[in-house]
PDB file of N, CA and C in Angstrom:
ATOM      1  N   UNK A   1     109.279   0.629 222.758  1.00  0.00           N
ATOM      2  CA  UNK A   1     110.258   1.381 223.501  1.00  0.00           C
ATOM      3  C   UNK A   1     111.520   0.572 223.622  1.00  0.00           C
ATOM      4  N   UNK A   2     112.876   0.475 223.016  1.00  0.00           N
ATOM      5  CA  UNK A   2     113.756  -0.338 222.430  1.00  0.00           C
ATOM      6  C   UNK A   2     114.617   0.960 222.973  1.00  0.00           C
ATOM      7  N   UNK A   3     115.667   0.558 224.278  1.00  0.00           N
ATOM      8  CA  UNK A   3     116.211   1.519 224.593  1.00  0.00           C
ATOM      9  C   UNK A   3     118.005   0.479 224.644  1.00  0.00           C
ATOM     10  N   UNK A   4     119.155   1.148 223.725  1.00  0.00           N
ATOM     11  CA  UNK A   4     120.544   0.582 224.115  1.00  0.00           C
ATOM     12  C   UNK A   4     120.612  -0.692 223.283  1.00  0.00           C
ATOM     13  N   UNK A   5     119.594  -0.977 222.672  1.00  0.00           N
ATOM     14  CA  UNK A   5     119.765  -2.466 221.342  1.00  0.00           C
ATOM     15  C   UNK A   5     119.635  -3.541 222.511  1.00  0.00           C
ATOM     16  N   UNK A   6     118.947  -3.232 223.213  1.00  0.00           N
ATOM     17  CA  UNK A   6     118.482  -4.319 224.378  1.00  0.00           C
ATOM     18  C   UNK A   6     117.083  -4.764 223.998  1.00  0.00           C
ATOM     19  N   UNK A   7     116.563  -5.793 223.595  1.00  0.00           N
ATOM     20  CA  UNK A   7     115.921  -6.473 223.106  1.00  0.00           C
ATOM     21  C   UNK A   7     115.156  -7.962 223.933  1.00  0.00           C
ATOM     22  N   UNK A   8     113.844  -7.778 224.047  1.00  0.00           N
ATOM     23  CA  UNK A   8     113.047  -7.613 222.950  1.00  0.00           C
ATOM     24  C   UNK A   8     112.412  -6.166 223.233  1.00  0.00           C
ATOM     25  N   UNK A   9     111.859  -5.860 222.480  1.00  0.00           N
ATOM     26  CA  UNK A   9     110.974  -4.319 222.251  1.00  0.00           C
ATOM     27  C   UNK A   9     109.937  -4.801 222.944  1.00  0.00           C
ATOM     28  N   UNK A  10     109.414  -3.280 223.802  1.00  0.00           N
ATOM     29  CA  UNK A  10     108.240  -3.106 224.829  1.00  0.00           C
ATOM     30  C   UNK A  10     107.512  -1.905 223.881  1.00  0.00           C
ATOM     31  N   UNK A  11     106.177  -2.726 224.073  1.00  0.00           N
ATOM     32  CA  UNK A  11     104.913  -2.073 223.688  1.00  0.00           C
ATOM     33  C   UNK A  11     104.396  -1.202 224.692  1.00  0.00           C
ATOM     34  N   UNK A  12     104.826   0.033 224.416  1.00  0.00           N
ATOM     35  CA  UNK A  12     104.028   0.459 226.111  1.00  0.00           C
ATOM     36  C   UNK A  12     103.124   1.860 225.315  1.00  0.00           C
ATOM     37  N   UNK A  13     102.425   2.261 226.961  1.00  0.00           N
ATOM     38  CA  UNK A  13     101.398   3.053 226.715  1.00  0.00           C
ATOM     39  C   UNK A  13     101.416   4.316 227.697  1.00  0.00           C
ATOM     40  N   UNK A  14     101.448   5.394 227.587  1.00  0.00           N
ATOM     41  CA  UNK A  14     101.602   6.693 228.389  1.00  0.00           C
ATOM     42  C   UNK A  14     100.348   7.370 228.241  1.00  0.00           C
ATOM     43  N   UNK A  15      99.281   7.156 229.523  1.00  0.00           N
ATOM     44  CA  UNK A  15      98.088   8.398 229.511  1.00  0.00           C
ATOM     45  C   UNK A  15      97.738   9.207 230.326  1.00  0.00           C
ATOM     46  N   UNK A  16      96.658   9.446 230.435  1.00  0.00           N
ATOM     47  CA  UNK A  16      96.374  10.420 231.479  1.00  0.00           C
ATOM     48  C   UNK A  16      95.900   9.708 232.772  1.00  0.00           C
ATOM     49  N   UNK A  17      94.988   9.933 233.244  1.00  0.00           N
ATOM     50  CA  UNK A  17      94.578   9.300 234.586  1.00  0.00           C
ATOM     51  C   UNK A  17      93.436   8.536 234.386  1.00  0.00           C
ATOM     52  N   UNK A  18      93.105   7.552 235.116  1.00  0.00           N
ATOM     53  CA  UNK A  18      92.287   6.418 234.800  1.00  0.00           C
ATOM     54  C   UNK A  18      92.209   5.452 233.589  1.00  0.00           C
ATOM     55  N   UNK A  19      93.357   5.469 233.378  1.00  0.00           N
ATOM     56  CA  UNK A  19      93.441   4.262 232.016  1.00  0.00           C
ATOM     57  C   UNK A  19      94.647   3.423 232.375  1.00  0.00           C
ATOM     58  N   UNK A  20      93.900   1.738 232.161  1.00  0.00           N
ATOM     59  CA  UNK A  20      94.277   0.504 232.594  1.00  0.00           C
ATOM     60  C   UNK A  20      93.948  -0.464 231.790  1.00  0.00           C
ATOM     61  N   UNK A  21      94.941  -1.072 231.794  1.00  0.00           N
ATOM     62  CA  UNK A  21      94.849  -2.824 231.161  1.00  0.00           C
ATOM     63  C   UNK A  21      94.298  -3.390 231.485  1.00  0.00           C
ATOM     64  N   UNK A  22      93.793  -4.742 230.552  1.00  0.00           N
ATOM     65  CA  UNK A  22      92.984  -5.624 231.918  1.00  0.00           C
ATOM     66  C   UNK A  22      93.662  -6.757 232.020  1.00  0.00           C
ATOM     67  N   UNK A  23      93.842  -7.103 233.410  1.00  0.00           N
ATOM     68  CA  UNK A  23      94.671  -7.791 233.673  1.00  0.00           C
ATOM     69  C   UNK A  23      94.805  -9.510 232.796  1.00  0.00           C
ATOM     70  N   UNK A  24      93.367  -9.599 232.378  1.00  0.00           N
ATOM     71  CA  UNK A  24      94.093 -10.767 231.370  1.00  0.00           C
ATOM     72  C   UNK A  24      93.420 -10.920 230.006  1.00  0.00           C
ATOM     73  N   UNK A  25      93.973 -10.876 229.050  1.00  0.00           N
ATOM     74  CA  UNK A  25      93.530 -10.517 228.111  1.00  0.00           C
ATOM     75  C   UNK A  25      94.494 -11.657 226.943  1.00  0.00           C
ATOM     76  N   UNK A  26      93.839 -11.844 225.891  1.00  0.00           N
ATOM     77  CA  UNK A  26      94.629 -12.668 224.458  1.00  0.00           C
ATOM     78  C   UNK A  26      95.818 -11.755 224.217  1.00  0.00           C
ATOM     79  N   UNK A  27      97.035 -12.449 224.445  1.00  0.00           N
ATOM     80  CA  UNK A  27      98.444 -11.721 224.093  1.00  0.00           C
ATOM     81  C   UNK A  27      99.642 -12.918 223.689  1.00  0.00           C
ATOM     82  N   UNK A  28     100.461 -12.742 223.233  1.00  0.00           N
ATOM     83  CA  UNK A  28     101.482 -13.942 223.011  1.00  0.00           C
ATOM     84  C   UNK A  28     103.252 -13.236 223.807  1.00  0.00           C
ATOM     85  N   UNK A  29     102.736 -11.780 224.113  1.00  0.00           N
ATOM     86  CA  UNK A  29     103.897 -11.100 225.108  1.00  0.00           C
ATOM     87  C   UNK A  29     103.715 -11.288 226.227  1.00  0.00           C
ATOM     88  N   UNK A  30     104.192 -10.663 227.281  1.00  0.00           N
ATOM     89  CA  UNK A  30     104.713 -10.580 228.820  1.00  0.00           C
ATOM     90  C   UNK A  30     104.244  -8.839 228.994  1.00  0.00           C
ATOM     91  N   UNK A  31     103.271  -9.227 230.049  1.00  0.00           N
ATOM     92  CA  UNK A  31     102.751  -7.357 230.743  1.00  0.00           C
ATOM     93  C   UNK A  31     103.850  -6.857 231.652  1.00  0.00           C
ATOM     94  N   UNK A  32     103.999  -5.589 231.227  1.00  0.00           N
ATOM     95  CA  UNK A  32     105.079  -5.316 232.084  1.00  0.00           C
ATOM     96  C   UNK A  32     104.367  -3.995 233.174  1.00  0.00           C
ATOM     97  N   UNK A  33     103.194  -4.078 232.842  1.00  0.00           N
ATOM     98  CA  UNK A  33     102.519  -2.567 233.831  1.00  0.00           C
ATOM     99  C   UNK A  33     100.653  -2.973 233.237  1.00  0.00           C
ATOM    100  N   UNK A  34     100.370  -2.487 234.387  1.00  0.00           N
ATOM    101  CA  UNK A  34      98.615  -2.300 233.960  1.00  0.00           C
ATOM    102  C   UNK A  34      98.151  -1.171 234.128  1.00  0.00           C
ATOM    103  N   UNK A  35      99.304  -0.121 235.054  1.00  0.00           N
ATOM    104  CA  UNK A  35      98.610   0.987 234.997  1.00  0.00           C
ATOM    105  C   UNK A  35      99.316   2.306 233.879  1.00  0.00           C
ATOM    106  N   UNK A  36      98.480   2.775 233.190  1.00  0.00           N
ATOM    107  CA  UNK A  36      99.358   3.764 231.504  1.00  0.00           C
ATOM    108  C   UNK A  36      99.018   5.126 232.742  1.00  0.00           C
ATOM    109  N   UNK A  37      98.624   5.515 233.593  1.00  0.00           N
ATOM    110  CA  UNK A  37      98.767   6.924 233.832  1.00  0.00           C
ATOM    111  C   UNK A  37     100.150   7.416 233.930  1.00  0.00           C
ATOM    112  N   UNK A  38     100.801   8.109 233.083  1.00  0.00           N
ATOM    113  CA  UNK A  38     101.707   9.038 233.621  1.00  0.00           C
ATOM    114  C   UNK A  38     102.183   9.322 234.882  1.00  0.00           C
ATOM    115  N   UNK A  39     101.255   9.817 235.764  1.00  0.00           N
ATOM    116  CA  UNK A  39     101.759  10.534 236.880  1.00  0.00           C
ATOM    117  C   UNK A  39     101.680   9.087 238.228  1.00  0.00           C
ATOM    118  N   UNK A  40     101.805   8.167 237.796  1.00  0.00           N
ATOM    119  CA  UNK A  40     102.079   7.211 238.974  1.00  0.00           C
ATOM    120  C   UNK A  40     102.908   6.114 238.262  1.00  0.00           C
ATOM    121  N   UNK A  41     103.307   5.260 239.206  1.00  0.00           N
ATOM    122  CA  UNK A  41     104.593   4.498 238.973  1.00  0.00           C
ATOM    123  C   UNK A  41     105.920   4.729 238.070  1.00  0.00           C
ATOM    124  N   UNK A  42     106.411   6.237 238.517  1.00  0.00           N
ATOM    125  CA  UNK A  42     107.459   6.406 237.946  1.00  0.00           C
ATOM    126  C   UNK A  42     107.185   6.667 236.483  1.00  0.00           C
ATOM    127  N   UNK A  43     106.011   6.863 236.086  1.00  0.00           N
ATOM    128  CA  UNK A  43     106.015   7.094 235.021  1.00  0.00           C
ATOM    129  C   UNK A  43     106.433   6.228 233.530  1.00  0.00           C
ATOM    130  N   UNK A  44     106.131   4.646 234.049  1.00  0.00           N
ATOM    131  CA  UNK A  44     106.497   3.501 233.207  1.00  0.00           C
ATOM    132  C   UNK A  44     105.524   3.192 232.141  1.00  0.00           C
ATOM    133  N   UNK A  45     103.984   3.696 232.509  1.00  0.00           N
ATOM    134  CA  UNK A  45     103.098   3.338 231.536  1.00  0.00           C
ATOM    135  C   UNK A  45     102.842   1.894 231.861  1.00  0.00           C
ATOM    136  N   UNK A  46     101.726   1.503 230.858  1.00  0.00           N
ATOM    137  CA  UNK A  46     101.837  -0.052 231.118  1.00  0.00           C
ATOM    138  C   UNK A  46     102.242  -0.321 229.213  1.00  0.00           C
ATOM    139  N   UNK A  47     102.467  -1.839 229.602  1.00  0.00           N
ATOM    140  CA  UNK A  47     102.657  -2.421 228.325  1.00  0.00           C
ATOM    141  C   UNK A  47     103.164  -3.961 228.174  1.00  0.00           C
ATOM    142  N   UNK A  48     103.419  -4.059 227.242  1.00  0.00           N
ATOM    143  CA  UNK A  48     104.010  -5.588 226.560  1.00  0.00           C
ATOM    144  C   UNK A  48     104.930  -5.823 226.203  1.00  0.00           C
ATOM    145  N   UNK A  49     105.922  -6.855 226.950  1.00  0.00           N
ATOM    146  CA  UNK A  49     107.073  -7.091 226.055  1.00  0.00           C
ATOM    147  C   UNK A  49     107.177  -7.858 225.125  1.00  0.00           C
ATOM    148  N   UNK A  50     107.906  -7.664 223.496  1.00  0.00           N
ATOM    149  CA  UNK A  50     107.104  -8.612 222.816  1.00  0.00           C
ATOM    150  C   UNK A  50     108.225  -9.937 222.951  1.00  0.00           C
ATOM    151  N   UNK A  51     107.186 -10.576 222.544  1.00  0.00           N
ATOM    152  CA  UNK A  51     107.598 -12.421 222.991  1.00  0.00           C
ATOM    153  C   UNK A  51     109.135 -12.646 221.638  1.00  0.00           C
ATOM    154  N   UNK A  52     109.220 -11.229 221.097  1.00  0.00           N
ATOM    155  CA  UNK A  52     110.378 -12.517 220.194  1.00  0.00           C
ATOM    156  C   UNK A  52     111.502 -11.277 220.327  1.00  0.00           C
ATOM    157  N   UNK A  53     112.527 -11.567 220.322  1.00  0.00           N
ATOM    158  CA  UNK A  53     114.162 -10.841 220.584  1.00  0.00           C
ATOM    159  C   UNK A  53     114.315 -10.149 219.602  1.00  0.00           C
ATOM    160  N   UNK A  54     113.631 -10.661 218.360  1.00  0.00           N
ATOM    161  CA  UNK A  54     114.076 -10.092 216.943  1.00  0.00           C
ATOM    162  C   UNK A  54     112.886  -8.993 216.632  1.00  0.00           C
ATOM    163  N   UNK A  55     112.790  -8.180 218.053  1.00  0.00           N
ATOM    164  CA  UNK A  55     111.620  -7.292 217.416  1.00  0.00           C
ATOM    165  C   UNK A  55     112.480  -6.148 217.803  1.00  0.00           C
ATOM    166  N   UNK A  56     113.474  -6.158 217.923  1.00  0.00           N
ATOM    167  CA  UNK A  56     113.747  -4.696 218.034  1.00  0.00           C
ATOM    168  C   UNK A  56     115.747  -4.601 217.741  1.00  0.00           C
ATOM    169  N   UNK A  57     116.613  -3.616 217.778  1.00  0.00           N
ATOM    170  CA  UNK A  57     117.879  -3.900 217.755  1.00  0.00           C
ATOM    171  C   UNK A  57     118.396  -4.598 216.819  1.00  0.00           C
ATOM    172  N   UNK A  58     119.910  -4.685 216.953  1.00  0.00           N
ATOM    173  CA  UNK A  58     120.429  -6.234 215.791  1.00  0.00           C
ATOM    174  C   UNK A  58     119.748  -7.385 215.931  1.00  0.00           C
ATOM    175  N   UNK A  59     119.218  -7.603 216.424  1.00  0.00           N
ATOM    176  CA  UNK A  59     118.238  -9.098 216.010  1.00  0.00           C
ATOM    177  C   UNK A  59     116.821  -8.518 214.917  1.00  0.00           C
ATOM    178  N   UNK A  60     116.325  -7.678 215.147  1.00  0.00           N
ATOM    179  CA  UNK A  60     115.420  -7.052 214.043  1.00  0.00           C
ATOM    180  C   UNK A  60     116.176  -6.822 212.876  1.00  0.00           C
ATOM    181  N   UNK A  61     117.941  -5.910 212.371  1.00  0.00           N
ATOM    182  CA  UNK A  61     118.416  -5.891 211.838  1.00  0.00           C
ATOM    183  C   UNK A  61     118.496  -6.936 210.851  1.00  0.00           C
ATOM    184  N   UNK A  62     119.087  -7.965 211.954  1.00  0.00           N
ATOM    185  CA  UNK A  62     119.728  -9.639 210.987  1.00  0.00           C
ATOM    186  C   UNK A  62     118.528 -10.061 210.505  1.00  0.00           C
ATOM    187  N   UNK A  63     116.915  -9.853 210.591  1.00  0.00           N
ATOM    188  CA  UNK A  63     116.457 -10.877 210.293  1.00  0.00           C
ATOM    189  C   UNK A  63     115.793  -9.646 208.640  1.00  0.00           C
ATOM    190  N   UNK A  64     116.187  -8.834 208.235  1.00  0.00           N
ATOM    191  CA  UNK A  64     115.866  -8.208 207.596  1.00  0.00           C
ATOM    192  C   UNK A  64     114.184  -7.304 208.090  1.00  0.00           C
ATOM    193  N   UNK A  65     114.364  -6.564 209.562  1.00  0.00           N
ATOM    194  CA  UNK A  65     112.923  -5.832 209.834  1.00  0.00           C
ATOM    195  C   UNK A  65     111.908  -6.762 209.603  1.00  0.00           C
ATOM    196  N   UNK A  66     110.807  -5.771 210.154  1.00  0.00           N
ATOM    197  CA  UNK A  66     109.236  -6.269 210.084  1.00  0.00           C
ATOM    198  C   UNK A  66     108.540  -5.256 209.900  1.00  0.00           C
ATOM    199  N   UNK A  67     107.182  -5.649 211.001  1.00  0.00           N
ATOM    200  CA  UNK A  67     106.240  -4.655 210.565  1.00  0.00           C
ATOM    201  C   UNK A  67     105.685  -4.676 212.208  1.00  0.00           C
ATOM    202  N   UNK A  68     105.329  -3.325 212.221  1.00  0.00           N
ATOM    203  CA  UNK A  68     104.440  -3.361 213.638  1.00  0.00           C
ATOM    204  C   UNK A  68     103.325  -2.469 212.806  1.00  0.00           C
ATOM    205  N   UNK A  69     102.353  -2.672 213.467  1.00  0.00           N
ATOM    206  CA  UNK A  69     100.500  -2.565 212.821  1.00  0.00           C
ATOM    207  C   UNK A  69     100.094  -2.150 214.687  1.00  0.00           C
ATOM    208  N   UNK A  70      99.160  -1.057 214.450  1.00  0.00           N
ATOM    209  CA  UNK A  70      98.430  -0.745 215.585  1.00  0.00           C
ATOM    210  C   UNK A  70      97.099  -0.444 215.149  1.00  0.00           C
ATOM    211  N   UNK A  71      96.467  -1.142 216.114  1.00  0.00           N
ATOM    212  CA  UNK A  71      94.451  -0.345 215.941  1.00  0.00           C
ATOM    213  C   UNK A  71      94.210  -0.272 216.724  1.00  0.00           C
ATOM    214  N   UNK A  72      93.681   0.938 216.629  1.00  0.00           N
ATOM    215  CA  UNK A  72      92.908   1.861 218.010  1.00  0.00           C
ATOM    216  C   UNK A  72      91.557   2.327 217.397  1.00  0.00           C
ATOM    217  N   UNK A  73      90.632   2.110 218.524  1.00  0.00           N
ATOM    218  CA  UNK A  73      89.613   2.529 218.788  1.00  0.00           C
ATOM    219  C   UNK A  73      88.968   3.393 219.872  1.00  0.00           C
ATOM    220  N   UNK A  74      87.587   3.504 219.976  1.00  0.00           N
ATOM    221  CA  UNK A  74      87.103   4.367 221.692  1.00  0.00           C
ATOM    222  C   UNK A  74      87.223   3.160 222.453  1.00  0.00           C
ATOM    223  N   UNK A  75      87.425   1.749 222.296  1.00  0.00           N
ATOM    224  CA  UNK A  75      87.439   0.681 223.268  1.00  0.00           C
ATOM    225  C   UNK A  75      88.574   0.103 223.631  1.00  0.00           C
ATOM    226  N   UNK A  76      89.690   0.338 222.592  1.00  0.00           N
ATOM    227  CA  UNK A  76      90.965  -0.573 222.637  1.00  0.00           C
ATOM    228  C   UNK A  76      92.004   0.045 221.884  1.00  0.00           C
ATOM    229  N   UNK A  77      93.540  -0.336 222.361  1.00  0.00           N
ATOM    230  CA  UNK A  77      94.527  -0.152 221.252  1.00  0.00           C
ATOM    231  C   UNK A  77      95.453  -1.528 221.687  1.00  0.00           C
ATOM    232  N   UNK A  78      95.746  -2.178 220.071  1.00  0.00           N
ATOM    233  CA  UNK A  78      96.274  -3.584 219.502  1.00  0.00           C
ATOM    234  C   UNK A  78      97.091  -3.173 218.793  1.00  0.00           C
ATOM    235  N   UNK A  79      98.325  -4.149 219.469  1.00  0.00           N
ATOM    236  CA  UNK A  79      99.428  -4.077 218.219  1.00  0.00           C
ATOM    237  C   UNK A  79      99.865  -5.364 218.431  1.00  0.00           C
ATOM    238  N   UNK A  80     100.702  -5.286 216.611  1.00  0.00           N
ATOM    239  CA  UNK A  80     101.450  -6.435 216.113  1.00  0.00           C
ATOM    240  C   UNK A  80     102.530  -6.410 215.836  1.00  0.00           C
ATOM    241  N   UNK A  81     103.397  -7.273 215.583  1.00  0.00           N
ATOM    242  CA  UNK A  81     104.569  -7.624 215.346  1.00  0.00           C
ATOM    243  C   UNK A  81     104.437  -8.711 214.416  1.00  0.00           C
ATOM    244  N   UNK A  82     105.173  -8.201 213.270  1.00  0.00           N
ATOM    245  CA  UNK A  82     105.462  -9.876 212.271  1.00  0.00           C
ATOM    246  C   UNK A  82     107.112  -9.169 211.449  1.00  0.00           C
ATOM    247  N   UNK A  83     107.385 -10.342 211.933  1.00  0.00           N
ATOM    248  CA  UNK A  83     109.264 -10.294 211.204  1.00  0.00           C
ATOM    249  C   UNK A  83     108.971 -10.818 209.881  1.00  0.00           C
ATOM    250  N   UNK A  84     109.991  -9.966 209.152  1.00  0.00           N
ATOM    251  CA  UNK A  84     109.386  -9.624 207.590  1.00  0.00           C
ATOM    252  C   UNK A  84     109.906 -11.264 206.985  1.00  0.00           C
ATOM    253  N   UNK A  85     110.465 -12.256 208.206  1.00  0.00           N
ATOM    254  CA  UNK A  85     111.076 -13.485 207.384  1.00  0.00           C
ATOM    255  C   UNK A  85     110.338 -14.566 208.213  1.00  0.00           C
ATOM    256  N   UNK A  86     108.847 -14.215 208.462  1.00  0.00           N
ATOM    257  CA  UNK A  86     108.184 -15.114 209.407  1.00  0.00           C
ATOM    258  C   UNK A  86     107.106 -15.197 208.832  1.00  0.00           C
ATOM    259  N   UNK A  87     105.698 -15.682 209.222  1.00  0.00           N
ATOM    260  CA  UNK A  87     104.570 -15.777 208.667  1.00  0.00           C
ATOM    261  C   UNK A  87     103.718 -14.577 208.572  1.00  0.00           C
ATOM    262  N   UNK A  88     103.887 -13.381 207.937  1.00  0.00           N
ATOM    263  CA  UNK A  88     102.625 -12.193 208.495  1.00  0.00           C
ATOM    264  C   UNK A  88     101.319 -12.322 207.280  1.00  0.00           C
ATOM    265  N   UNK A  89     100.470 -11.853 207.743  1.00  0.00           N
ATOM    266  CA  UNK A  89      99.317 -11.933 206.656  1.00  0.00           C
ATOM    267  C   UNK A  89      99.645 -11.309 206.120  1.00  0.00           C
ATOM    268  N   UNK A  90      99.177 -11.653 204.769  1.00  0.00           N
ATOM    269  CA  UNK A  90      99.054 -11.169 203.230  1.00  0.00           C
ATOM    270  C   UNK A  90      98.657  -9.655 203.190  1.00  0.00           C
ATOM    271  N   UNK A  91      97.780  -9.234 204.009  1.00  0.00           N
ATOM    272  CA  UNK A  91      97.464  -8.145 203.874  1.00  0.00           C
ATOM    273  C   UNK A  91      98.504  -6.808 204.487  1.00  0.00           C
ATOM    274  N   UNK A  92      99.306  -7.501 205.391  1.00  0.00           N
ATOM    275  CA  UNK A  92     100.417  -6.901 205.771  1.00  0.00           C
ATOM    276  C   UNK A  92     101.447  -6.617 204.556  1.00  0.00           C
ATOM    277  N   UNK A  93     101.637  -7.934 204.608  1.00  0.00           N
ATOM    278  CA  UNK A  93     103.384  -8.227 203.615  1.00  0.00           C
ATOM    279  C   UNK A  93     103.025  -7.408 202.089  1.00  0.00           C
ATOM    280  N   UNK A  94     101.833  -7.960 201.511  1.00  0.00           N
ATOM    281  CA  UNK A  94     101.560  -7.356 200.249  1.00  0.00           C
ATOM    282  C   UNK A  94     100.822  -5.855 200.108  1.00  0.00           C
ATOM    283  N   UNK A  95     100.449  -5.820 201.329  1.00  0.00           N
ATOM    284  CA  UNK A  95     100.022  -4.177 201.307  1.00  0.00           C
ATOM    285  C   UNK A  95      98.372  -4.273 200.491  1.00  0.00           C
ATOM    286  N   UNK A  96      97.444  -5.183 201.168  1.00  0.00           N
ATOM    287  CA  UNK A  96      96.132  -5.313 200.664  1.00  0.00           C
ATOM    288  C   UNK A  96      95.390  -3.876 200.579  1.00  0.00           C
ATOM    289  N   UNK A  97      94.231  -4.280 199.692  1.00  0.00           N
ATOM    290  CA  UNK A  97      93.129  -2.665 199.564  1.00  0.00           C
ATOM    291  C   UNK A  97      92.266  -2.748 201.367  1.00  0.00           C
ATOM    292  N   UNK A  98      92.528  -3.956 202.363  1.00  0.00           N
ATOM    293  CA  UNK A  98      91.288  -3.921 203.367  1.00  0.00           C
ATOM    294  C   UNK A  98      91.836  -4.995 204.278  1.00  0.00           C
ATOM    295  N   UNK A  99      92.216  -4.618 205.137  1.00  0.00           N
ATOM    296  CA  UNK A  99      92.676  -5.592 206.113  1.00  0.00           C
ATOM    297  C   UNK A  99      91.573  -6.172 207.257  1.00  0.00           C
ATOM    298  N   UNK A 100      91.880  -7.571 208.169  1.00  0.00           N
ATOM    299  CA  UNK A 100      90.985  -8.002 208.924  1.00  0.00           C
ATOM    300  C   UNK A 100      91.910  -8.270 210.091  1.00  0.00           C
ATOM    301  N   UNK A 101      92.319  -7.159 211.081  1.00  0.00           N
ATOM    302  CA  UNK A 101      93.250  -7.491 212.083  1.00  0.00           C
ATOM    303  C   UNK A 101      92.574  -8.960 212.948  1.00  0.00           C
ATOM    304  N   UNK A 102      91.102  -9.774 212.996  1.00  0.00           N
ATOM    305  CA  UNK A 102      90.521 -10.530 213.785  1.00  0.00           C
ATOM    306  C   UNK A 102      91.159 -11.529 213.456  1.00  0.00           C
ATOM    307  N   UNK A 103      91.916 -11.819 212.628  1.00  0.00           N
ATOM    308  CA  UNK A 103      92.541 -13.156 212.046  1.00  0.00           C
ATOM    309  C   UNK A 103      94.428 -12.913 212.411  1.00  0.00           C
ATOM    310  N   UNK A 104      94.482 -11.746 212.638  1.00  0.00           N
ATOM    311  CA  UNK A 104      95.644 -11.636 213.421  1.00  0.00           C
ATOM    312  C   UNK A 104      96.019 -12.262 214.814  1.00  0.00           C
ATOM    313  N   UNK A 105      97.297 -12.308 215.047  1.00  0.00           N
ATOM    314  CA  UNK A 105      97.687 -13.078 216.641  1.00  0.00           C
ATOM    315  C   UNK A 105      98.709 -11.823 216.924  1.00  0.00           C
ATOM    316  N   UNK A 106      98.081 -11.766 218.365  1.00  0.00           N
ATOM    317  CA  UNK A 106      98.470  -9.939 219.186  1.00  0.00           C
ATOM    318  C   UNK A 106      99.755 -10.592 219.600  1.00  0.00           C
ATOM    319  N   UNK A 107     100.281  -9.410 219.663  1.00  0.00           N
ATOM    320  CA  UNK A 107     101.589  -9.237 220.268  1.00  0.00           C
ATOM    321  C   UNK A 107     101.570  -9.934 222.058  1.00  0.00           C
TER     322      UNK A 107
END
């Protein structure tokens, strides 16, 4: 959610009722909400801000884009960020037949 080229980009999440983050979990961003219901707190969702400036706006621009990757399951939804002039796995950058997000580092 990259609103005005104000940067860095927020990972956020909009649901229905009873769905929550847990409060601590493997991340390399900043939580900005734990609760995703819609109909409470103004309607902010929860989410992540990601840890680098160049994920969203002219700083994503200058560095020539990236890639954001999401997996979702019935247990979880993970996303990534890799700037296309930084380290991303191979299976990202080259567009592999089978990826292994477990060797990834979360947003």
């Amino acid at each position: 959610e990259g609103v005005n080229d104000v940067a860095p980009n927020s990972i956020s999440l909009h649901t229905g009722a009873d769905c929550t983050m847990p409060s601590s979990r493997a991340e390399t961003g900043t939580p900005t909400g734990l609760n995703c219901d819609v109909n409470t707190d103004g309607n902010t969702g929860c989410g992540v801000q990601a840890a680098s400036a160049d994920s969203y706006g002219p700083g994503l621009n200058a560095i020539g884009g990236g890639w954001y990757a999401m997996e979702r399951t019935n247990d979880f939804i993970k996303v990534w960020f890799f700037p296309r002039n930084g380290n991303s796995p191979s299976d990202v950058s080259s567009g592999g037949n089978s990826i292994n997000t477990d060797n990834w580092v979360r947003i």
